[in-house]
PDB file of N, CA and C in Angstrom:
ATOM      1  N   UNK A   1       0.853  -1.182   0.000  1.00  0.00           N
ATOM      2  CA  UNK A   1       0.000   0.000   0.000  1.00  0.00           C
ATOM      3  C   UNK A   1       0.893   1.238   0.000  1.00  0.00           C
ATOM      4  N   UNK A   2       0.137   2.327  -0.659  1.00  0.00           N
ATOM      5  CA  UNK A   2       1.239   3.695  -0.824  1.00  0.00           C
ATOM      6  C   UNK A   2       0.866   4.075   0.804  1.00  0.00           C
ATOM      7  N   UNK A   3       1.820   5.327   0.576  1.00  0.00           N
ATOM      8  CA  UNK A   3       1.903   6.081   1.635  1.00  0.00           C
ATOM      9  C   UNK A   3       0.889   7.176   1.367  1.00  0.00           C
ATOM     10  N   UNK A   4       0.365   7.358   0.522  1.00  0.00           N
ATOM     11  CA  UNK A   4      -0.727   8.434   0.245  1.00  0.00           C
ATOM     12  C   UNK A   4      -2.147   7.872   0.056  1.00  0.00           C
ATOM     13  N   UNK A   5      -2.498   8.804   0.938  1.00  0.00           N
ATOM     14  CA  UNK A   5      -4.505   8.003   0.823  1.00  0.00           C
ATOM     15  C   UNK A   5      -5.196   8.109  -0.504  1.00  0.00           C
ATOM     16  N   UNK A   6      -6.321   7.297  -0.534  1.00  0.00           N
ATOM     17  CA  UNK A   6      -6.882   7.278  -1.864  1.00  0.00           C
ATOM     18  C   UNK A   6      -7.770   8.727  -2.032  1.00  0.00           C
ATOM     19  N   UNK A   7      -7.537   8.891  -3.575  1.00  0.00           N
ATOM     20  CA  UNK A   7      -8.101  10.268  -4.034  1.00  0.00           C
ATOM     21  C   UNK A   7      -9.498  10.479  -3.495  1.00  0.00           C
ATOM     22  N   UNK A   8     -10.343   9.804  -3.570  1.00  0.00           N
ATOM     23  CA  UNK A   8     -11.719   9.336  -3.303  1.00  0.00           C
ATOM     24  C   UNK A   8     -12.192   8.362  -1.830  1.00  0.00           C
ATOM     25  N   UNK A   9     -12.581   8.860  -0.906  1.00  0.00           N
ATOM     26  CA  UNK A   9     -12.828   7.912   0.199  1.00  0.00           C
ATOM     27  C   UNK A   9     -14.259   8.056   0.981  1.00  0.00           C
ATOM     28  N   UNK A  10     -14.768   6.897   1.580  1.00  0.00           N
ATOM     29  CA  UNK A  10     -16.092   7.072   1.911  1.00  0.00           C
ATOM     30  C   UNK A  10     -15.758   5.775   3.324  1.00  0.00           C
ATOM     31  N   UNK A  11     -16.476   6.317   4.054  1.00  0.00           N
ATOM     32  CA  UNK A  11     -16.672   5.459   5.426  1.00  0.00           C
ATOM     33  C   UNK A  11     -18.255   4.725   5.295  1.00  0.00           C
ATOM     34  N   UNK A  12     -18.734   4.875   4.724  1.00  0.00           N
ATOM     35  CA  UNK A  12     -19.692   3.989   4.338  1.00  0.00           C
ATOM     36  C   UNK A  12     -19.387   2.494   3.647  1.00  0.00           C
ATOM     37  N   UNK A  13     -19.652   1.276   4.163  1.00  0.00           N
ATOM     38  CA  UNK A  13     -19.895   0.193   3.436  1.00  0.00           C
ATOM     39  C   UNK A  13     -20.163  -0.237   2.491  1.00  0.00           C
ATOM     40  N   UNK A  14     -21.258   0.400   1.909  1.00  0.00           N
ATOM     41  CA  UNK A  14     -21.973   0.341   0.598  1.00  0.00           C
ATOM     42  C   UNK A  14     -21.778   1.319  -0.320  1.00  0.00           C
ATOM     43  N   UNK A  15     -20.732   2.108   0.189  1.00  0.00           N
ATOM     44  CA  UNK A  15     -20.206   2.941  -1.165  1.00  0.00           C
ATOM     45  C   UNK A  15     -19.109   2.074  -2.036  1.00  0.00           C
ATOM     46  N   UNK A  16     -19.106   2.913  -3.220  1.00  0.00           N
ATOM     47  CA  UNK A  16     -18.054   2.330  -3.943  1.00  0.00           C
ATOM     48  C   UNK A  16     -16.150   3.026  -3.507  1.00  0.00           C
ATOM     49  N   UNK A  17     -16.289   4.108  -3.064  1.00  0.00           N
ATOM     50  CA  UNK A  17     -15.031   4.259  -2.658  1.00  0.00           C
ATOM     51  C   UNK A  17     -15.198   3.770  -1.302  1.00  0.00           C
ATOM     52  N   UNK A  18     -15.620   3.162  -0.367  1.00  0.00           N
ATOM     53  CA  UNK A  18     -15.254   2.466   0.469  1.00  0.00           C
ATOM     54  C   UNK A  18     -13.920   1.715   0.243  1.00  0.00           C
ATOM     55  N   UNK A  19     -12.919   1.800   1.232  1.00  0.00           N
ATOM     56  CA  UNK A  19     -11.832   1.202   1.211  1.00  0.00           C
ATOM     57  C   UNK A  19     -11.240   0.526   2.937  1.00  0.00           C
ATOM     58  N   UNK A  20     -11.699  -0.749   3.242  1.00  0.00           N
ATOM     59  CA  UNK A  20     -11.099  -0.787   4.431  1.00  0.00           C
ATOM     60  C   UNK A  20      -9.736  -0.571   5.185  1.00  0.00           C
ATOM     61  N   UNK A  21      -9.151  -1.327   4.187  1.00  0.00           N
ATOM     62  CA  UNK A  21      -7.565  -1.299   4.322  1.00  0.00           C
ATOM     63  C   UNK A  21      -7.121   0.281   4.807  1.00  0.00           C
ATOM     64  N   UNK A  22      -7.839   1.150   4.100  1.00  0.00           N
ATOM     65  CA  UNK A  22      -7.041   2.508   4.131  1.00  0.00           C
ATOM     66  C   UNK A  22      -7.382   3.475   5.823  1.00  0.00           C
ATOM     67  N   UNK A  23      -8.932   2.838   5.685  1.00  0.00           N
ATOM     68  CA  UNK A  23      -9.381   3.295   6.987  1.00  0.00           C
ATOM     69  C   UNK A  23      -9.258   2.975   8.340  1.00  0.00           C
ATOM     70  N   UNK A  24      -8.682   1.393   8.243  1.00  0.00           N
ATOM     71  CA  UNK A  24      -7.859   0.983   9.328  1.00  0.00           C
ATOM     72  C   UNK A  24      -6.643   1.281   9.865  1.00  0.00           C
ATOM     73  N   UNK A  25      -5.606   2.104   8.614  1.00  0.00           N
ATOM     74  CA  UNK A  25      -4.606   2.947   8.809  1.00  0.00           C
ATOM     75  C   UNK A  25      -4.903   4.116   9.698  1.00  0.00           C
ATOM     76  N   UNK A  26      -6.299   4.961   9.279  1.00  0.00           N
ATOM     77  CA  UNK A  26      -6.942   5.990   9.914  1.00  0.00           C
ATOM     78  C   UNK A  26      -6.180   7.457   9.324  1.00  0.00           C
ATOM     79  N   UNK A  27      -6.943   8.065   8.561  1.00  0.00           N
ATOM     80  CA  UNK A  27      -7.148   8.838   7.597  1.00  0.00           C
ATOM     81  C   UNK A  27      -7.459  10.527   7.835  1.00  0.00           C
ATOM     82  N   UNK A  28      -6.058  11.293   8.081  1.00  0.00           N
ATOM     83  CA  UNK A  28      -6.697  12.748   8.724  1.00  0.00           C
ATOM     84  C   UNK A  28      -6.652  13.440   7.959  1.00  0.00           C
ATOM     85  N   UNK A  29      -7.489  14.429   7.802  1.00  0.00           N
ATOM     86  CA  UNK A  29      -8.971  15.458   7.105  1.00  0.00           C
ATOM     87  C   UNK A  29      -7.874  16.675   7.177  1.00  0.00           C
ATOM     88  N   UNK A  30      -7.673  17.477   6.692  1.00  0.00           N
ATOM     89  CA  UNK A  30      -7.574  19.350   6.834  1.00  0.00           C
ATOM     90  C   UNK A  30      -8.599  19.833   5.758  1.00  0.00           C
ATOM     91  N   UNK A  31      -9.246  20.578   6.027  1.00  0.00           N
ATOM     92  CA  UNK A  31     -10.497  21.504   5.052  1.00  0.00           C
ATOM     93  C   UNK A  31     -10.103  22.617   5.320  1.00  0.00           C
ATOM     94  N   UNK A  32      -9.932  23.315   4.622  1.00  0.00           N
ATOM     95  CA  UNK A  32     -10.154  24.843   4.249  1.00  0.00           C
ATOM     96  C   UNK A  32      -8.742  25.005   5.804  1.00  0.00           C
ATOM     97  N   UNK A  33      -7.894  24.099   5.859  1.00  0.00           N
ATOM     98  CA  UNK A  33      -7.073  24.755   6.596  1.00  0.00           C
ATOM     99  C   UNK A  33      -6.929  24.399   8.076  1.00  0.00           C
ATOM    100  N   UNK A  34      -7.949  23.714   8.418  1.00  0.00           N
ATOM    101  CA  UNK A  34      -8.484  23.618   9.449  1.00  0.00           C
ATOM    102  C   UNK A  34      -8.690  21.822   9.674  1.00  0.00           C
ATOM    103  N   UNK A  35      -8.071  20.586  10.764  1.00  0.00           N
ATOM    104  CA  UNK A  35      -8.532  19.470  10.506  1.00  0.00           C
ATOM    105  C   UNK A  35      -9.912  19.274  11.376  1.00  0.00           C
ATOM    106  N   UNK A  36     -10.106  18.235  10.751  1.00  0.00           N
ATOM    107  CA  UNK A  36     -11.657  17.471  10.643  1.00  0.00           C
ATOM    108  C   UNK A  36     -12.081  16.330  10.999  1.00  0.00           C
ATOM    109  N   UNK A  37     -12.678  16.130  12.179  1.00  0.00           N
ATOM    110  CA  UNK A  37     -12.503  14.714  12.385  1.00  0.00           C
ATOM    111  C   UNK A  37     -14.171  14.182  12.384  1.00  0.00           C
ATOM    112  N   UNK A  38     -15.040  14.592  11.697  1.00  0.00           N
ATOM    113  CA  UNK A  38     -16.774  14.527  11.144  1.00  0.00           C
ATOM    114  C   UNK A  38     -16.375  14.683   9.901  1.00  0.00           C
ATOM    115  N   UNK A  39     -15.684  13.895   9.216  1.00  0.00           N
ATOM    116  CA  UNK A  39     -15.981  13.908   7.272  1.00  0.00           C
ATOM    117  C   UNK A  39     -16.096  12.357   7.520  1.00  0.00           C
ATOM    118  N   UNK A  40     -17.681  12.249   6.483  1.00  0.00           N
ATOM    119  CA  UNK A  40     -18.262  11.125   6.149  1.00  0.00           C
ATOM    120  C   UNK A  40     -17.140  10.795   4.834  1.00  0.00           C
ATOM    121  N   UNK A  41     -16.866  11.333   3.625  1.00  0.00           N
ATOM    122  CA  UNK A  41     -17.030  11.020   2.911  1.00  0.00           C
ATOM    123  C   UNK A  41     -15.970  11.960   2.379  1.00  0.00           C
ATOM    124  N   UNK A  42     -15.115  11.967   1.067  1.00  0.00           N
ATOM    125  CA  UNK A  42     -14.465  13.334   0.838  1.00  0.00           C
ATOM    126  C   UNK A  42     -13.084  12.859  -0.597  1.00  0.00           C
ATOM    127  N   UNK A  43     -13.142  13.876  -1.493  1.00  0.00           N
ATOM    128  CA  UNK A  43     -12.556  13.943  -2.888  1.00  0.00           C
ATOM    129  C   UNK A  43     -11.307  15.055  -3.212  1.00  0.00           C
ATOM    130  N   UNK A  44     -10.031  14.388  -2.958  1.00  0.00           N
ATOM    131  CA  UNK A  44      -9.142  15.492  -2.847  1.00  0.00           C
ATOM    132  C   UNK A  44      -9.668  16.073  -4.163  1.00  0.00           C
ATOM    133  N   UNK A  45      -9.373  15.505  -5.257  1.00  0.00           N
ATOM    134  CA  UNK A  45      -9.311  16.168  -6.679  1.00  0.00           C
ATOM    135  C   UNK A  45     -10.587  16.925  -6.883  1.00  0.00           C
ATOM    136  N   UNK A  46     -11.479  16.739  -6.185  1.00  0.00           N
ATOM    137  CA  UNK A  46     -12.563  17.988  -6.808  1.00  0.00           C
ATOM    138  C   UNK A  46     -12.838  18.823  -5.876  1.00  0.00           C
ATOM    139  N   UNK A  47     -12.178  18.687  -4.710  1.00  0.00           N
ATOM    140  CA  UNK A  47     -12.093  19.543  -3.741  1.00  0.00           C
ATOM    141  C   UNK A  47     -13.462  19.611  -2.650  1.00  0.00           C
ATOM    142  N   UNK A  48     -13.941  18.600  -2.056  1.00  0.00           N
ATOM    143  CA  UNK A  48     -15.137  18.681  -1.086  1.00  0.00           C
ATOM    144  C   UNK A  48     -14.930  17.395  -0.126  1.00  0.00           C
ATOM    145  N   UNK A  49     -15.834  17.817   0.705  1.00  0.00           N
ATOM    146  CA  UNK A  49     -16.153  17.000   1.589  1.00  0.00           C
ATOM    147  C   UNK A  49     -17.467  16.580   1.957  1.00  0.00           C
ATOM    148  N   UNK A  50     -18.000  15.508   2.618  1.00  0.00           N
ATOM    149  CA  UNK A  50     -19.322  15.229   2.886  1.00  0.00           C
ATOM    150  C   UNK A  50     -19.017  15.659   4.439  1.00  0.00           C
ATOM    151  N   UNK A  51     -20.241  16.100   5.127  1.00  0.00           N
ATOM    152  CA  UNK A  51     -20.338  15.709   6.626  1.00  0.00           C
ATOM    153  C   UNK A  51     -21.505  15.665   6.779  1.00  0.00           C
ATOM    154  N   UNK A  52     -22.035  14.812   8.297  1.00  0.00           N
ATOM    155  CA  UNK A  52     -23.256  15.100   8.916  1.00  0.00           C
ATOM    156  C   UNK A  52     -23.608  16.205   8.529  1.00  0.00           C
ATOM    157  N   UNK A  53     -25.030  15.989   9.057  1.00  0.00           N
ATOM    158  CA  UNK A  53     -26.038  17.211   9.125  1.00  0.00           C
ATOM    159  C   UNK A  53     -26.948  17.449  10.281  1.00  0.00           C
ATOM    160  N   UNK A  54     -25.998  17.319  11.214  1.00  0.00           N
ATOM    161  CA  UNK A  54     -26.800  17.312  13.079  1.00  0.00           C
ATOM    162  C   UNK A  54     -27.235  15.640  12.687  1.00  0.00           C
ATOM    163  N   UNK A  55     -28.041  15.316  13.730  1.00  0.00           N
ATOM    164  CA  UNK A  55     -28.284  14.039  14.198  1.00  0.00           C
ATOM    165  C   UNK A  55     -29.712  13.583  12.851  1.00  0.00           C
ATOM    166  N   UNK A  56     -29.744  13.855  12.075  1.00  0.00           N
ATOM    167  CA  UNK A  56     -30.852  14.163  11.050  1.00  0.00           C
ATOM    168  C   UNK A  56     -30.745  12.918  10.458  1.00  0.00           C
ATOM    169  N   UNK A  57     -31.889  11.748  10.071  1.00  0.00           N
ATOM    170  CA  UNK A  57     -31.437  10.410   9.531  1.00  0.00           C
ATOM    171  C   UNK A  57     -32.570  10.292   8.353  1.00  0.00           C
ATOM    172  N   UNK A  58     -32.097   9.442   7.411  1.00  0.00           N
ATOM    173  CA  UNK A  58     -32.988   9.227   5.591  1.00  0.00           C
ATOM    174  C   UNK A  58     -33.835   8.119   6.914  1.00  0.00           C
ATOM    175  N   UNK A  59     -34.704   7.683   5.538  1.00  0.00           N
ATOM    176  CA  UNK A  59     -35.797   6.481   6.025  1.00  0.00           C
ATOM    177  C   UNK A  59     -35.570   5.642   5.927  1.00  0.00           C
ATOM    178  N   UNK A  60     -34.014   5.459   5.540  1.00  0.00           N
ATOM    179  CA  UNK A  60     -33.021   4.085   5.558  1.00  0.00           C
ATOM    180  C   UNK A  60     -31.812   3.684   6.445  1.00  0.00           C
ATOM    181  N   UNK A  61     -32.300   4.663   7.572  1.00  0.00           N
ATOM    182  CA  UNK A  61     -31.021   5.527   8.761  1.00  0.00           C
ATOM    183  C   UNK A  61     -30.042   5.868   8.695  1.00  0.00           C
ATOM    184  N   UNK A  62     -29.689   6.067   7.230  1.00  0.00           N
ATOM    185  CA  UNK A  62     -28.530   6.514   7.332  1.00  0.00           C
ATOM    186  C   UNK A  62     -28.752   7.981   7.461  1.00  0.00           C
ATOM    187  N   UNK A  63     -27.084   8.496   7.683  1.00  0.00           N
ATOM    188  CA  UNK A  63     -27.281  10.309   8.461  1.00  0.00           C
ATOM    189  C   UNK A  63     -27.544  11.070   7.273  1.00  0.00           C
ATOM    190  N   UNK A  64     -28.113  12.333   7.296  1.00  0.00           N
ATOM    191  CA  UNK A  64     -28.376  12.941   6.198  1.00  0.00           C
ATOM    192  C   UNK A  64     -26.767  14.081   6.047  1.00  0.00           C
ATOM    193  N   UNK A  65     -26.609  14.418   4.864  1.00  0.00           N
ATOM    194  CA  UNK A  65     -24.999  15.049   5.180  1.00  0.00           C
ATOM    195  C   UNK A  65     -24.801  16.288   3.901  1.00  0.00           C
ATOM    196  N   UNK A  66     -24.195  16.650   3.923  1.00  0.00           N
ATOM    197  CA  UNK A  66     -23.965  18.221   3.485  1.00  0.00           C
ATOM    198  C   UNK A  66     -22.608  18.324   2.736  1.00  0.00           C
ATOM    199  N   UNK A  67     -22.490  18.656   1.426  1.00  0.00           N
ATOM    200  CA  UNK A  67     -21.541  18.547   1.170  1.00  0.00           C
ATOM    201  C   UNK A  67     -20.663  19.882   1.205  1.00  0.00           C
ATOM    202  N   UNK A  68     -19.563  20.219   1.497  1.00  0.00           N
ATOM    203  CA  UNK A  68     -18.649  21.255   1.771  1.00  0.00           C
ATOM    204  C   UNK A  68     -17.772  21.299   0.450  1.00  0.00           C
ATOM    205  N   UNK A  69     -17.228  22.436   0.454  1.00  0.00           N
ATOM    206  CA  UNK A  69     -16.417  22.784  -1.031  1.00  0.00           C
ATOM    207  C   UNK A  69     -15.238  23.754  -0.835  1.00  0.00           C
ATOM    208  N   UNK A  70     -14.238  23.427  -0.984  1.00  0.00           N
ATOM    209  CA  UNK A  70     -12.998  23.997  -0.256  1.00  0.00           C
ATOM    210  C   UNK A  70     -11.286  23.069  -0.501  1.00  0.00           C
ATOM    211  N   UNK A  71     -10.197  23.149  -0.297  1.00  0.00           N
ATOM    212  CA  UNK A  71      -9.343  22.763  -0.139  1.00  0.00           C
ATOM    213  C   UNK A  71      -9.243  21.594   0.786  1.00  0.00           C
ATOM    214  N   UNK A  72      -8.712  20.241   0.272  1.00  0.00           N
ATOM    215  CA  UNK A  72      -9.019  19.345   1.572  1.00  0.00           C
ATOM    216  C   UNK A  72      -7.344  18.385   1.163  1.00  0.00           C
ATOM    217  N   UNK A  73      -6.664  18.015   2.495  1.00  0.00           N
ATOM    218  CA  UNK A  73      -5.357  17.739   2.357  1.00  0.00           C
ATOM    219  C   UNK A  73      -6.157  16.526   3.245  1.00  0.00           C
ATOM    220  N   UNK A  74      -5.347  15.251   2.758  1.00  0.00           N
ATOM    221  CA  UNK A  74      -4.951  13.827   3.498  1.00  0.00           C
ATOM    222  C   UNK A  74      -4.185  13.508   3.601  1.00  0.00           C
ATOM    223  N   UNK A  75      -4.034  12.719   4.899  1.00  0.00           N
ATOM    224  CA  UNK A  75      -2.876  11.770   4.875  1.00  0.00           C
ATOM    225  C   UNK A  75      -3.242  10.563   6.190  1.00  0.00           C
ATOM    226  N   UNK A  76      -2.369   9.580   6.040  1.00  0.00           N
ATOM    227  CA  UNK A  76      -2.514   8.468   6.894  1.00  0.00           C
ATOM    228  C   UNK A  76      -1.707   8.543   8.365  1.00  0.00           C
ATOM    229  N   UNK A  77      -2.422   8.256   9.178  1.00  0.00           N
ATOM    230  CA  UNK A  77      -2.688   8.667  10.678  1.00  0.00           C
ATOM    231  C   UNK A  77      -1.441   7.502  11.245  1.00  0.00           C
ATOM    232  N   UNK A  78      -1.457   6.292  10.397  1.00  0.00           N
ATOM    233  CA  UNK A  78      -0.793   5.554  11.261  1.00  0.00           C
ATOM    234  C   UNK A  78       0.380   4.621  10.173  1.00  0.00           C
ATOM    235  N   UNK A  79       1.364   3.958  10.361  1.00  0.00           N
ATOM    236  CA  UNK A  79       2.249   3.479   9.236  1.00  0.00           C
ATOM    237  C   UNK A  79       1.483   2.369   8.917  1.00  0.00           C
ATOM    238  N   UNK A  80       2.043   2.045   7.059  1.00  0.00           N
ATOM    239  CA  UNK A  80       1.479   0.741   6.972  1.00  0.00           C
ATOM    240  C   UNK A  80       1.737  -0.477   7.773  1.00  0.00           C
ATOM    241  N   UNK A  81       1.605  -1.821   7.694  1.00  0.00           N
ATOM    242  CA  UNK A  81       1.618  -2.768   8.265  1.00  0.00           C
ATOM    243  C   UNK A  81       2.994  -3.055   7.815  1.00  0.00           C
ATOM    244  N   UNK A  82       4.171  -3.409   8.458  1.00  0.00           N
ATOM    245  CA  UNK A  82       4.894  -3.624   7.822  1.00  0.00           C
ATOM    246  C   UNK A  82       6.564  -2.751   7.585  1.00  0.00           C
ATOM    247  N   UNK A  83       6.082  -1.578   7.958  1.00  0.00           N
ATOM    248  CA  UNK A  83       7.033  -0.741   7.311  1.00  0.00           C
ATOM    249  C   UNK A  83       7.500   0.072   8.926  1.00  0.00           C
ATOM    250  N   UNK A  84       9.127   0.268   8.894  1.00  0.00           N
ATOM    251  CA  UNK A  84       9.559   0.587   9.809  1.00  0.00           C
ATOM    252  C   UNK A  84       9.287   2.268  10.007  1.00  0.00           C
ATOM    253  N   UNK A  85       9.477   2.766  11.364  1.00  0.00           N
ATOM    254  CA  UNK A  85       8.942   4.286  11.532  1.00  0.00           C
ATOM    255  C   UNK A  85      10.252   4.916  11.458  1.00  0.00           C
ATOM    256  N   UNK A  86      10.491   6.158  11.477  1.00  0.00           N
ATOM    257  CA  UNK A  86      12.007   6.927  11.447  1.00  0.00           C
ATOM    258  C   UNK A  86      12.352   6.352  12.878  1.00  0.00           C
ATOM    259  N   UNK A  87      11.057   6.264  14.194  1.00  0.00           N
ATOM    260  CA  UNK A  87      12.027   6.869  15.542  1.00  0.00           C
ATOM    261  C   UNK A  87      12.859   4.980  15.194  1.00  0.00           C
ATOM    262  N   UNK A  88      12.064   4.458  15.197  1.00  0.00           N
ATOM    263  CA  UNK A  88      12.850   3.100  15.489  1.00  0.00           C
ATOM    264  C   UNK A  88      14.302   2.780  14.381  1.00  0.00           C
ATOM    265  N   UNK A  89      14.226   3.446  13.539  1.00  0.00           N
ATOM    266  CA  UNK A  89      15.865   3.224  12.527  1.00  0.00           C
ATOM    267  C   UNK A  89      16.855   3.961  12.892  1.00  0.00           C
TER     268      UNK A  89
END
């Protein structure tokens, strides 16, 4: 696995950018400058993010969510499986 998160990511199951592997690494957000730890969902290359929308649920429970539009930077929270860290070399 790279060291850079996927362009496209969704914490939903039943999405198609769902990616477990990446989200078990654990995946941190900056928007507009600022990090984020409520993004459902989110597209470096077109620049947005999904989030909640208060506690508000569809008739299929899932949360209802809002999409944001702005600058959004990722990266992975924790090393891959496998790969040594600087402090330990």
């Amino acid at each position: 696995m790279t060291d850079t998160p996927p362009d496209h990511l969704s914490i939903d199951p039943s999405s198609p950018h769902f990616a477990a592997e990446a989200l078990q690494r654990g995946v941190g957000i900056k928007f507009k400058g600022r990090q984020r730890h409520d993004v459902e969902e989110y597209s470096i290359s077109e620049g947005w993010i999904r989030v909640q929308a208060g506690k508000t649920v569809d008739r299929h429970g899932k949360p209802l969510t809002i999409k944001l539009s702005g600058e959004v930077e990722a990266w992975f929270e924790n090393p891959a499986d496998g790969e040594a860290t600087d402090a330990s070399a």
